[in-house]
C-alpha atoms as a PDB file:
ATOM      1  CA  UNK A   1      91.977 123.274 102.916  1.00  0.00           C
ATOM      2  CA  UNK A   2      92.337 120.791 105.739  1.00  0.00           C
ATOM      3  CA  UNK A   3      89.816 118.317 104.241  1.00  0.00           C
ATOM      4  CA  UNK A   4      91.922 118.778 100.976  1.00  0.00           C
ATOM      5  CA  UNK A   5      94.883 117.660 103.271  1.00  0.00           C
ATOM      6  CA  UNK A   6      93.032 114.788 104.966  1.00  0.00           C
ATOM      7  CA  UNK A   7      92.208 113.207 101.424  1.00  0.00           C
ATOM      8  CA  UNK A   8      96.051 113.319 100.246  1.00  0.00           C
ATOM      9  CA  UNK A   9      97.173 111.879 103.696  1.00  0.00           C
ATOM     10  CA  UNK A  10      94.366 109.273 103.220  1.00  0.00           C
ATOM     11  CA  UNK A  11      95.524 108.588  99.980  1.00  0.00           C
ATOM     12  CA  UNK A  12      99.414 107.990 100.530  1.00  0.00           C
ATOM     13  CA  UNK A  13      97.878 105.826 103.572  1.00  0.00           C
ATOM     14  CA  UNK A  14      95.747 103.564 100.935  1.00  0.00           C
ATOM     15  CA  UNK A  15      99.012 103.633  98.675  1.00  0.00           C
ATOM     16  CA  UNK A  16     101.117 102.297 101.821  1.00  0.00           C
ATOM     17  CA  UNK A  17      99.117  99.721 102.582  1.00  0.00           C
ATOM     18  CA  UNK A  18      97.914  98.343  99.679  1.00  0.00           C
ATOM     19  CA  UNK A  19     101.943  98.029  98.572  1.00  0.00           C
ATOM     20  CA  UNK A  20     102.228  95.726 101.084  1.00  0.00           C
ATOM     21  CA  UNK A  21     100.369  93.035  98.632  1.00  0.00           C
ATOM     22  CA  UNK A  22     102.783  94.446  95.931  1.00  0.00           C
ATOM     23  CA  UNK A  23     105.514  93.408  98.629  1.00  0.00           C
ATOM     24  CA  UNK A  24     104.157  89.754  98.805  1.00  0.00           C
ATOM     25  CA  UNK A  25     103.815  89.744  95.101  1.00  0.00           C
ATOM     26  CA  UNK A  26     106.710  90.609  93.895  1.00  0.00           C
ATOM     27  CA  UNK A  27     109.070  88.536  95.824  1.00  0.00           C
ATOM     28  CA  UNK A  28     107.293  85.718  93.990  1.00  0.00           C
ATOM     29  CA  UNK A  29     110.271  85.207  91.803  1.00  0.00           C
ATOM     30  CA  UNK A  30     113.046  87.299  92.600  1.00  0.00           C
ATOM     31  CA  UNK A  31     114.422  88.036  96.474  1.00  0.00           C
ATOM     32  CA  UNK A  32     113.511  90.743  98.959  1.00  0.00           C
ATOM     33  CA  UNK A  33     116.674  92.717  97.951  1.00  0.00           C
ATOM     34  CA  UNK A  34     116.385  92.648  94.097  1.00  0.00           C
ATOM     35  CA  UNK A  35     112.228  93.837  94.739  1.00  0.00           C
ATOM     36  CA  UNK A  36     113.577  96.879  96.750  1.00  0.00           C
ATOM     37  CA  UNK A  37     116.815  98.096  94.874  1.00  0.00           C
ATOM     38  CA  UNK A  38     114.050  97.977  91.673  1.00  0.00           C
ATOM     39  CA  UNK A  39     111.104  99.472  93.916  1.00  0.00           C
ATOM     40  CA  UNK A  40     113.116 102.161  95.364  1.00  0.00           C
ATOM     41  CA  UNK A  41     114.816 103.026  91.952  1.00  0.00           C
ATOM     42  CA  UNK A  42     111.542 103.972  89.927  1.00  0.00           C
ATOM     43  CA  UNK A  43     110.636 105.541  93.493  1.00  0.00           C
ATOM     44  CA  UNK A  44     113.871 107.821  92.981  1.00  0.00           C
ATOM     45  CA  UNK A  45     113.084 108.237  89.578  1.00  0.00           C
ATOM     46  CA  UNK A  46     109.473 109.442  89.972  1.00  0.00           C
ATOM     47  CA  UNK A  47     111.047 111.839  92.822  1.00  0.00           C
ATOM     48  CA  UNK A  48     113.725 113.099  91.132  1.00  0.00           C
ATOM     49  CA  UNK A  49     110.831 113.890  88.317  1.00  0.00           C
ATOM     50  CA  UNK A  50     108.809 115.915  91.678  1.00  0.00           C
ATOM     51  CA  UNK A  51     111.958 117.662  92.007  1.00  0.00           C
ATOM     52  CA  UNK A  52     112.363 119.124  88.447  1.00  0.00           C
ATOM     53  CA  UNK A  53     108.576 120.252  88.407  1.00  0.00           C
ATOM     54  CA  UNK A  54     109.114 122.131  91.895  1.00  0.00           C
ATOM     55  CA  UNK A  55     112.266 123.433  91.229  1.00  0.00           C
ATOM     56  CA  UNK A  56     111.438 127.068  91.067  1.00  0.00           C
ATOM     57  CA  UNK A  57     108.550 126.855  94.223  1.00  0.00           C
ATOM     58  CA  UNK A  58     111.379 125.452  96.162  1.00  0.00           C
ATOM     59  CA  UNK A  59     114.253 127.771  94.887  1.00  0.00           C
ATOM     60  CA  UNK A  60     111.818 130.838  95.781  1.00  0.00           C
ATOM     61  CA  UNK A  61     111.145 129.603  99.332  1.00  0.00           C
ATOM     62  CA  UNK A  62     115.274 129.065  99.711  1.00  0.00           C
ATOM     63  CA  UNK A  63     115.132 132.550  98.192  1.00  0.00           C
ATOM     64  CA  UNK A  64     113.060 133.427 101.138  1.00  0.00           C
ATOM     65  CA  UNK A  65     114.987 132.111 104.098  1.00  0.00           C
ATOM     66  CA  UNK A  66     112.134 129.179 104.469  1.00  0.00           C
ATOM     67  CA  UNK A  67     113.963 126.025 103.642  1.00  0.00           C
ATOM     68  CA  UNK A  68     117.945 124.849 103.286  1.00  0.00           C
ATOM     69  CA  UNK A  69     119.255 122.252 101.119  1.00  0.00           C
ATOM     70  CA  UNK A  70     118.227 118.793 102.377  1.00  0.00           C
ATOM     71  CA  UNK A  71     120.446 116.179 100.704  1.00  0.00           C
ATOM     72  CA  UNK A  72     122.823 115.912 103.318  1.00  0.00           C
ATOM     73  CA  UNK A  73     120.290 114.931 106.345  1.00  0.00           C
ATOM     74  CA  UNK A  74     118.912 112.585 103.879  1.00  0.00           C
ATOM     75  CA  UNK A  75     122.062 110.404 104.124  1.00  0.00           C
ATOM     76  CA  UNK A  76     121.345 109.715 107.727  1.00  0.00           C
ATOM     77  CA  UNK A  77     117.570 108.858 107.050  1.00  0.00           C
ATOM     78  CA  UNK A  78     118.173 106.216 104.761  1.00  0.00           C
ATOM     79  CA  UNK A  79     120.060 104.550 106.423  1.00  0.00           C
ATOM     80  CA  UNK A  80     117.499 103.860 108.902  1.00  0.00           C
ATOM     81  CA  UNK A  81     114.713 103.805 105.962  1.00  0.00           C
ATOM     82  CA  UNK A  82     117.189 101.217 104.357  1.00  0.00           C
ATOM     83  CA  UNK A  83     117.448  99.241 107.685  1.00  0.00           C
ATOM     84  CA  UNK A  84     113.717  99.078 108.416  1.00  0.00           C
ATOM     85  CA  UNK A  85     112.404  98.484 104.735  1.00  0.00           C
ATOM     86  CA  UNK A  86     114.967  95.488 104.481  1.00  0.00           C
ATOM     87  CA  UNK A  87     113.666  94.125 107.790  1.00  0.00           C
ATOM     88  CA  UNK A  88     110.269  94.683 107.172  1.00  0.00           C
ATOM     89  CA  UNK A  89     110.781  93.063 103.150  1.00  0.00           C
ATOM     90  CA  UNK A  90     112.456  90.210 104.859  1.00  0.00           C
ATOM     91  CA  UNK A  91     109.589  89.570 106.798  1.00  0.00           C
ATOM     92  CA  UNK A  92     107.220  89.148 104.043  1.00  0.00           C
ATOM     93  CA  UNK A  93     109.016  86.045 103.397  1.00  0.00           C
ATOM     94  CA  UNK A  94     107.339  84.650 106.681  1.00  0.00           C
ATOM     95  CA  UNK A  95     104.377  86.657 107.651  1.00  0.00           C
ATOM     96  CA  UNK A  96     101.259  87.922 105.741  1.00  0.00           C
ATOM     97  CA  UNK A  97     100.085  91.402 104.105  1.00  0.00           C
ATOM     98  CA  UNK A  98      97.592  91.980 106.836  1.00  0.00           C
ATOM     99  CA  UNK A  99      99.760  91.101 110.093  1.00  0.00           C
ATOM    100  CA  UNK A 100     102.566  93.300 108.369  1.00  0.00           C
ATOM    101  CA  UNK A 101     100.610  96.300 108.014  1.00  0.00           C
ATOM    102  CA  UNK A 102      99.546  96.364 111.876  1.00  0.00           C
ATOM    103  CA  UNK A 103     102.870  94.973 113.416  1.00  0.00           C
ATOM    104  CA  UNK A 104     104.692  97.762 111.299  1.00  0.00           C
ATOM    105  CA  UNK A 105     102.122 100.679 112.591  1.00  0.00           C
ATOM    106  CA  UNK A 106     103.405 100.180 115.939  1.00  0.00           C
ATOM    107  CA  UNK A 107     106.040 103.193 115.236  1.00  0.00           C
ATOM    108  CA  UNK A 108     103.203 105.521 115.997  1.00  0.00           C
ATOM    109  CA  UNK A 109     103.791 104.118 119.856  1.00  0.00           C
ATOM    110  CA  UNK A 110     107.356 103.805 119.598  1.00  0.00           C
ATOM    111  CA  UNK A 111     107.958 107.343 118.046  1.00  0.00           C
ATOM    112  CA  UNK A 112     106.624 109.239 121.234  1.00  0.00           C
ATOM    113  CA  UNK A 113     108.460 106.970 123.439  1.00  0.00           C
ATOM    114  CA  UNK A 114     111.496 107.804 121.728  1.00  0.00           C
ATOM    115  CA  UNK A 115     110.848 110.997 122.115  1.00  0.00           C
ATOM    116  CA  UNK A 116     111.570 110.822 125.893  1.00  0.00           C
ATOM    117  CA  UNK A 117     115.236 109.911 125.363  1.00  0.00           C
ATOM    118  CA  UNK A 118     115.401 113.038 123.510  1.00  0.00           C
ATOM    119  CA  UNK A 119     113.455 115.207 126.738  1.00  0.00           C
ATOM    120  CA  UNK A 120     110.574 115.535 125.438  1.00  0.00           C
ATOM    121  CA  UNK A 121     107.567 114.983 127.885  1.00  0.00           C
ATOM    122  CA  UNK A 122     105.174 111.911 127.405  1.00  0.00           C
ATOM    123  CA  UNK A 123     101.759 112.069 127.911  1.00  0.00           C
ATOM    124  CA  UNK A 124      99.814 109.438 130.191  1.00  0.00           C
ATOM    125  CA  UNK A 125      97.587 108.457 127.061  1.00  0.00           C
ATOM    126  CA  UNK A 126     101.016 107.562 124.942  1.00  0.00           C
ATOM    127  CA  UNK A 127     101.843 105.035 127.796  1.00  0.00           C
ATOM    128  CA  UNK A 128      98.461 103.346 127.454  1.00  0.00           C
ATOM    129  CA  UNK A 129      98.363 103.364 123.875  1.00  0.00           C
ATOM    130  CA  UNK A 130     101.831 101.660 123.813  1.00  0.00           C
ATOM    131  CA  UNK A 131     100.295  99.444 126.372  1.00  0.00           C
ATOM    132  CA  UNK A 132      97.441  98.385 124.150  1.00  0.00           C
ATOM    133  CA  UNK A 133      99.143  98.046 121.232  1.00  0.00           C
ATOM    134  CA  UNK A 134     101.361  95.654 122.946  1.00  0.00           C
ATOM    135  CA  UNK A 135      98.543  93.516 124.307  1.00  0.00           C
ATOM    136  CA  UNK A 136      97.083  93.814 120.847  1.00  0.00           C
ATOM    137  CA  UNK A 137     100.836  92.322 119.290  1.00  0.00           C
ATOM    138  CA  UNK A 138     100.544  89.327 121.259  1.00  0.00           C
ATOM    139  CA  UNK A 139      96.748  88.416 120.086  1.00  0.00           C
ATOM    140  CA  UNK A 140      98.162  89.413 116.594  1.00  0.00           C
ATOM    141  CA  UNK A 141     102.047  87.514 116.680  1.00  0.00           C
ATOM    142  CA  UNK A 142     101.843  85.039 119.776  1.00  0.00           C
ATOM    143  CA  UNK A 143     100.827  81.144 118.937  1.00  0.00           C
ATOM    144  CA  UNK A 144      99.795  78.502 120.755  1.00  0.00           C
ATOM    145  CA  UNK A 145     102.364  77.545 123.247  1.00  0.00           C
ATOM    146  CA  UNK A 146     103.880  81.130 123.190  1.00  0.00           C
ATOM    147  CA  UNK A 147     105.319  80.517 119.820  1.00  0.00           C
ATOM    148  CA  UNK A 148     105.645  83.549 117.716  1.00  0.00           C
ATOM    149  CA  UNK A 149     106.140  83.983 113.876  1.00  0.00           C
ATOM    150  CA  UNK A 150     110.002  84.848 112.523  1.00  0.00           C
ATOM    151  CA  UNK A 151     108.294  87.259 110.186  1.00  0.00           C
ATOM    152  CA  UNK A 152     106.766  89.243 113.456  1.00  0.00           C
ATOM    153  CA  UNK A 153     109.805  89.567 115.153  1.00  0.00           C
ATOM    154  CA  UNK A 154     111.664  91.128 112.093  1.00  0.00           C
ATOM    155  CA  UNK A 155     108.952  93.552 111.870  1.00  0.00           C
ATOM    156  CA  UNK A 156     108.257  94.313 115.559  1.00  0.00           C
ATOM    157  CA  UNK A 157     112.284  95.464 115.792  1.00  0.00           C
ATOM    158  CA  UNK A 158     111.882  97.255 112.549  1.00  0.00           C
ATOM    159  CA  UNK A 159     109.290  99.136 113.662  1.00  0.00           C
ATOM    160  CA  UNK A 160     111.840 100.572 116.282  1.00  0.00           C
ATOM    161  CA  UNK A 161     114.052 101.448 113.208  1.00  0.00           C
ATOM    162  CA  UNK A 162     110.669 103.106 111.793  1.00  0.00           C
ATOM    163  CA  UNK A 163     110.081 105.596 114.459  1.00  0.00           C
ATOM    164  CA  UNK A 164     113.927 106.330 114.997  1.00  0.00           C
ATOM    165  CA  UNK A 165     113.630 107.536 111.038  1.00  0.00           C
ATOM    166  CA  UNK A 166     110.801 109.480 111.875  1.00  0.00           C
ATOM    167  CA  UNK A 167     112.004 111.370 114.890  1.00  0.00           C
ATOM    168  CA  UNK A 168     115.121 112.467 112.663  1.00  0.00           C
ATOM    169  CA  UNK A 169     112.954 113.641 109.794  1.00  0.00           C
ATOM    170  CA  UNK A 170     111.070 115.575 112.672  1.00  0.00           C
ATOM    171  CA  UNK A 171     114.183 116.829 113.964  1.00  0.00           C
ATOM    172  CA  UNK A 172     114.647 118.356 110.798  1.00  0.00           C
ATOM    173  CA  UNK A 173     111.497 119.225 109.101  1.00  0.00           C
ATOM    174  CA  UNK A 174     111.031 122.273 109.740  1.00  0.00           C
ATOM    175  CA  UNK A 175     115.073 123.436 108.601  1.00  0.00           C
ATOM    176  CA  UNK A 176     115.504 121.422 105.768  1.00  0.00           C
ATOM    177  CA  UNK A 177     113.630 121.208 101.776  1.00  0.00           C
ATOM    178  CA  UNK A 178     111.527 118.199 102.832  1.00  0.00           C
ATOM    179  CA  UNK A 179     111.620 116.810  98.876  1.00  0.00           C
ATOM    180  CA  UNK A 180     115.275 117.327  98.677  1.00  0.00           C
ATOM    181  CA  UNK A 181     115.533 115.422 101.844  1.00  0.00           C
ATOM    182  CA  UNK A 182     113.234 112.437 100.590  1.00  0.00           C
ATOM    183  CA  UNK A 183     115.048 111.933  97.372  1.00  0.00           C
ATOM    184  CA  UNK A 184     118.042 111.576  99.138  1.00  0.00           C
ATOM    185  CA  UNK A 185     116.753 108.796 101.465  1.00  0.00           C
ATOM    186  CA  UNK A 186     115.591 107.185  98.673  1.00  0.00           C
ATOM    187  CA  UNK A 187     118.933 107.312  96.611  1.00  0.00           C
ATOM    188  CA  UNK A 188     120.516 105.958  99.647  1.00  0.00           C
ATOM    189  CA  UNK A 189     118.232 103.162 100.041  1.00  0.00           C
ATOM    190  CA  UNK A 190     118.279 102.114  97.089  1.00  0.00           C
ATOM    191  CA  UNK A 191     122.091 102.459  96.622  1.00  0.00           C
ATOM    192  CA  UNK A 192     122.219 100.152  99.589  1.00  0.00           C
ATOM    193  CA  UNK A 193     119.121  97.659  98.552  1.00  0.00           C
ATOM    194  CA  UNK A 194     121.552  97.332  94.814  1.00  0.00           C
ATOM    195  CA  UNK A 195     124.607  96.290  97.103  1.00  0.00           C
ATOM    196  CA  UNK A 196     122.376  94.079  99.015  1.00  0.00           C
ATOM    197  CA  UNK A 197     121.083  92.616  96.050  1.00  0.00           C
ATOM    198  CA  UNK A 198     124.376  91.713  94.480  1.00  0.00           C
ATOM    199  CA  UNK A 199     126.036  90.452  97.219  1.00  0.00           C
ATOM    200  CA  UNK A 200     123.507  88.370  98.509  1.00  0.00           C
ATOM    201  CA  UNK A 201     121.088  87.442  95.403  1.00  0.00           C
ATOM    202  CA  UNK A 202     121.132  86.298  92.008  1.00  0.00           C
ATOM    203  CA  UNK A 203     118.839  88.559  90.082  1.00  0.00           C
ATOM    204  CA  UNK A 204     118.187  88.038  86.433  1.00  0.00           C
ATOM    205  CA  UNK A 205     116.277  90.033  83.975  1.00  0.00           C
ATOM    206  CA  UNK A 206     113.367  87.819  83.281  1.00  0.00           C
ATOM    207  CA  UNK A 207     112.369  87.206  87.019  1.00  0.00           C
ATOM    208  CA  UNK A 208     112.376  91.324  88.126  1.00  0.00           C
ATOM    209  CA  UNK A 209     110.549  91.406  84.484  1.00  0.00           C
ATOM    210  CA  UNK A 210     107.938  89.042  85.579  1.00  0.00           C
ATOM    211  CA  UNK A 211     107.273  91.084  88.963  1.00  0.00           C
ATOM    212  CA  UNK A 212     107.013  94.307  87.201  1.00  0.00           C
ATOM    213  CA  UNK A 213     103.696  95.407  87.971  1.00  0.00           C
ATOM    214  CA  UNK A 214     104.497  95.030  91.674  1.00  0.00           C
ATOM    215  CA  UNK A 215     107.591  96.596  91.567  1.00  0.00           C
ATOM    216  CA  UNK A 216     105.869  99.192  89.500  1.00  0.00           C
ATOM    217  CA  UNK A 217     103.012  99.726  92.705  1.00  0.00           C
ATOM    218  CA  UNK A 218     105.451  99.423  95.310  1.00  0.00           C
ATOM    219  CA  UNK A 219     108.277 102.358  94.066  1.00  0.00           C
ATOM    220  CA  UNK A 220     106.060 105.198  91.891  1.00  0.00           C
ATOM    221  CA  UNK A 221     103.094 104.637  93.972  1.00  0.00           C
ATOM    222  CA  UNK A 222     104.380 104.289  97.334  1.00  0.00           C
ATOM    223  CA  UNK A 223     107.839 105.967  97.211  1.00  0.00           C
ATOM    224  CA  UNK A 224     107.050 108.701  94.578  1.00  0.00           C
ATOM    225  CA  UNK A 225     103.206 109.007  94.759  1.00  0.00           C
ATOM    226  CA  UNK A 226     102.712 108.611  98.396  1.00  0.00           C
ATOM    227  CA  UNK A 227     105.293 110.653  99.708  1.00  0.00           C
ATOM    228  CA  UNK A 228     103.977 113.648  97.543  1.00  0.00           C
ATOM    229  CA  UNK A 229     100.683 113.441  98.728  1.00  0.00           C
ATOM    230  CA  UNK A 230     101.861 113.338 102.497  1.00  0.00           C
ATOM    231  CA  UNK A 231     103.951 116.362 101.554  1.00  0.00           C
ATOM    232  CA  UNK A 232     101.692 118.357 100.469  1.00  0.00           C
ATOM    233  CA  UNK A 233      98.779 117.251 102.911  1.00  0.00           C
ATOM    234  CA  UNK A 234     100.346 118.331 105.784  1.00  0.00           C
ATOM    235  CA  UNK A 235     100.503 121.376 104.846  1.00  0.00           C
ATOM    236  CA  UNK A 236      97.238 121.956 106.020  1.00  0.00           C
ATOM    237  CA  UNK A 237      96.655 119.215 108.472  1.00  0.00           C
ATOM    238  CA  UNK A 238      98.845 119.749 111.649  1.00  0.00           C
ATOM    239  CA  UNK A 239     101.487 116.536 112.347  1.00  0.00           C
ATOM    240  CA  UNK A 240      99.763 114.804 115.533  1.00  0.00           C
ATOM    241  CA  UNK A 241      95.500 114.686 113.172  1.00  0.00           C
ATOM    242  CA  UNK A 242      97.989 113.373 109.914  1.00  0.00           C
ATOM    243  CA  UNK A 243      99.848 110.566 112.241  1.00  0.00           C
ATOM    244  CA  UNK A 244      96.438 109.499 112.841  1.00  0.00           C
ATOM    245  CA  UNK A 245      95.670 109.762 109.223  1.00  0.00           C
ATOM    246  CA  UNK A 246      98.711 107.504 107.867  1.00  0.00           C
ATOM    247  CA  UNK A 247      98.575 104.940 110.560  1.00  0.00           C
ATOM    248  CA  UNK A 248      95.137 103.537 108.448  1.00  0.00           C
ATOM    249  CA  UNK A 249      97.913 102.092 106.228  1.00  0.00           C
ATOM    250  CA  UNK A 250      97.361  99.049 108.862  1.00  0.00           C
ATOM    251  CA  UNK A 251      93.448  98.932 107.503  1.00  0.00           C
ATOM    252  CA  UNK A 252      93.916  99.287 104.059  1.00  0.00           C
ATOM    253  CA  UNK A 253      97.064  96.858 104.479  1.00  0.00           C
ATOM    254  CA  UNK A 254      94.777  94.106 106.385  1.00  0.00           C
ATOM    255  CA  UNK A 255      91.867  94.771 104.229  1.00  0.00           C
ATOM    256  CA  UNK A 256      93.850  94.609 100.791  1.00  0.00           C
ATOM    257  CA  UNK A 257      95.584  91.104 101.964  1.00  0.00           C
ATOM    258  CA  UNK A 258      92.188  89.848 102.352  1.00  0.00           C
ATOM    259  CA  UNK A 259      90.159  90.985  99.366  1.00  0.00           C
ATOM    260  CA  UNK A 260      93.466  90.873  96.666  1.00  0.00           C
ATOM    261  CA  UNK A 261      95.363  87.713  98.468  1.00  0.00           C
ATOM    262  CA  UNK A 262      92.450  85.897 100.241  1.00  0.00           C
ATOM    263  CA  UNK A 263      94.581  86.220 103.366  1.00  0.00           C
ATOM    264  CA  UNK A 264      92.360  85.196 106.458  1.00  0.00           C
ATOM    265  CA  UNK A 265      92.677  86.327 110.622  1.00  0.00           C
ATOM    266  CA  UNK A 266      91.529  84.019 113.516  1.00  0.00           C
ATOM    267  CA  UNK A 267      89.483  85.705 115.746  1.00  0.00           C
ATOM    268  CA  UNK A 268      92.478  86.087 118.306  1.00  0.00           C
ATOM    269  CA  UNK A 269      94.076  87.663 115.297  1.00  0.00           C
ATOM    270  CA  UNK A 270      91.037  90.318 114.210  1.00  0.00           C
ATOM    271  CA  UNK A 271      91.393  90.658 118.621  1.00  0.00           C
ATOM    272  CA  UNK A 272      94.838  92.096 118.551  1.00  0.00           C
ATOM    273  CA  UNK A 273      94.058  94.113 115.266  1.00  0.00           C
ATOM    274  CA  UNK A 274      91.709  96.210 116.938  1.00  0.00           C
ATOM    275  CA  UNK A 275      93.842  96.074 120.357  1.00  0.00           C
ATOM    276  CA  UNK A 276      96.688  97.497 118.302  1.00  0.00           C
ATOM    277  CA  UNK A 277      94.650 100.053 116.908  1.00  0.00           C
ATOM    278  CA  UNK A 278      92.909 101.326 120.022  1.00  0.00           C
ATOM    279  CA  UNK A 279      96.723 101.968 120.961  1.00  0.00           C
ATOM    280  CA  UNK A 280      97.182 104.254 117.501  1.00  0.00           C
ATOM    281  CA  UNK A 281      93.980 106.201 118.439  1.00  0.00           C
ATOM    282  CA  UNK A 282      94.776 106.610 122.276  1.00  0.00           C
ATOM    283  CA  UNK A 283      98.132 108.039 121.805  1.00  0.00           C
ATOM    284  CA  UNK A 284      96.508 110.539 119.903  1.00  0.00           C
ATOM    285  CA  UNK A 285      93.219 111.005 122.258  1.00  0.00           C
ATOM    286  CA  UNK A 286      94.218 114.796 123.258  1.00  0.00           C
ATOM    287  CA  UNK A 287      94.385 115.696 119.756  1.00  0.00           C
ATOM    288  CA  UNK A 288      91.116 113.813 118.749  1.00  0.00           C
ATOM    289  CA  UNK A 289      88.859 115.542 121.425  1.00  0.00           C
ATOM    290  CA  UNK A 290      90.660 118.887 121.465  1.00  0.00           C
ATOM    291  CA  UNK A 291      88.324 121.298 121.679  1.00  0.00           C
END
């Protein structure tokens, strides 16, 4: 069962990563709102699809005393999911697929250091993978002349948004129908993402028509698709093995910019890559050599 787990967490990585090319793509013609009010709308509709199959596994477990209604905590977690996935979409505009992927990854270091506000003990190894990932940022972000990248900087503070999503779903996973919970994040987002859209964008029909393959990739296959297979994964993988699982988002991201967009890394850039995730593995070193 737990290499049945480690393939779906593997896959919903591959999913996240490679929609970060579906990101680039599809804000070809249309703006970063309009691509994620339409991304995150087929990614509702695909969930809300999840949640009619399930209905009577997750009405038994209610049934049971295992699980509460989780719409209502969902309303808090997408507004943070709304916050970072505009930041990080906004960033696109600037940055690449590949430099995206790792630079967004760094909410594996943040989410432990969060943690502390909320008195939970940190481990010497999450200090030195936060460390590393750090040094590994400025190979990856920093120019010549200490210059750094707009793009980078959007998606370095949304990674703080990130991990403050995460720790709330944590908060929370264990009390609350994790599904019911996601589609509300989702309807949220993209609730927001449509107001967005219309307030600042002009979409028209024929331009989100002409990105709908991308749009396609990015909302069943990374909102719907993904998120099932991470749900049901860690069922049998325990939550510290399937953080290291879903952080390879940042290889498949870096590796799918290159072979799909012919995106290319200096070797200062490939430096920091690795730096960064030395840092992902680190943080999780107890877990990795537990005996």
């Amino acid at each position: 069962m737990q290499a049945k787990g480690t393939l779906m967490l593997l896959g919903a990585s591959f999913f996240w990563g490679t929609t970060f090319v579906a990101q680039m793509a599809g804000m070809e013609g249309i703006g970063p709102f309009t691509y994620a009010a339409t991304r995150y709308f087929l990614g509702l509709l695909s969930l809300i699809a999840v949640l009619f199959y399930t209905r009577r596994d997750r009405a038994k477990e209610r049934r049971q005393g295992k699980y509460s209604r989780g719409f209502s905590i969902g309303i808090f977690t997408g507004i943070f999911l709304f916050v970072a996935s505009s930041m990080q979409q906004i960033s696109m505009l600037y940055t690449t697929a590949g430099k995206a992927a790792f630079i967004t990854c760094l909410y594996i270091m943040f989410v432990p250091l969060g943690a502390k506000f909320l008195g939970k003990k940190i481990q010497l190894e999450n200090w030195l993978g936060a460390a590393l990932a750090l040094l590994g940022l400025y190979f990856l972000a920093i120019k010549e002349g200490f210059s750094v990248n707009f793009g980078d900087v959007i998606l370095f503070f949304s990674a703080f948004f990130w991990a403050a999503q995460i720790l709330l779903v944590d908060k929370f996973a264990n009390k609350v129908d994790l599904l019911e919970l996601s589609t509300s994040q989702i309807f949220i987002t993209t609730v927001l993402s449509t107001i967005c859209m219309l307030i600042f964008e002009t979409p028209t029909l024929a331009a989100v028509t002409s990105a709908a393959f991308p749009i396609f990739y990015g909302g069943v296959m990374s909102a719907g698709a993904a998120f099932t297979l991470q749900l049901y994964g860690q069922k049998y993988v325990e939550p510290s093995v399937a953080a290291i699982l879903m952080s390879f988002e940042s290889i498949f991201g870096a590796l799918s910019g290159w072979l799909i967009l012919g995106e290319q890394m200096t070797g200062k850039e490939i430096l920091g890559c690795l730096l960064m995730l030395a840092g992902i593995f680190v943080t999780q070193w107890r877990v990795i050599f537990k005996r």
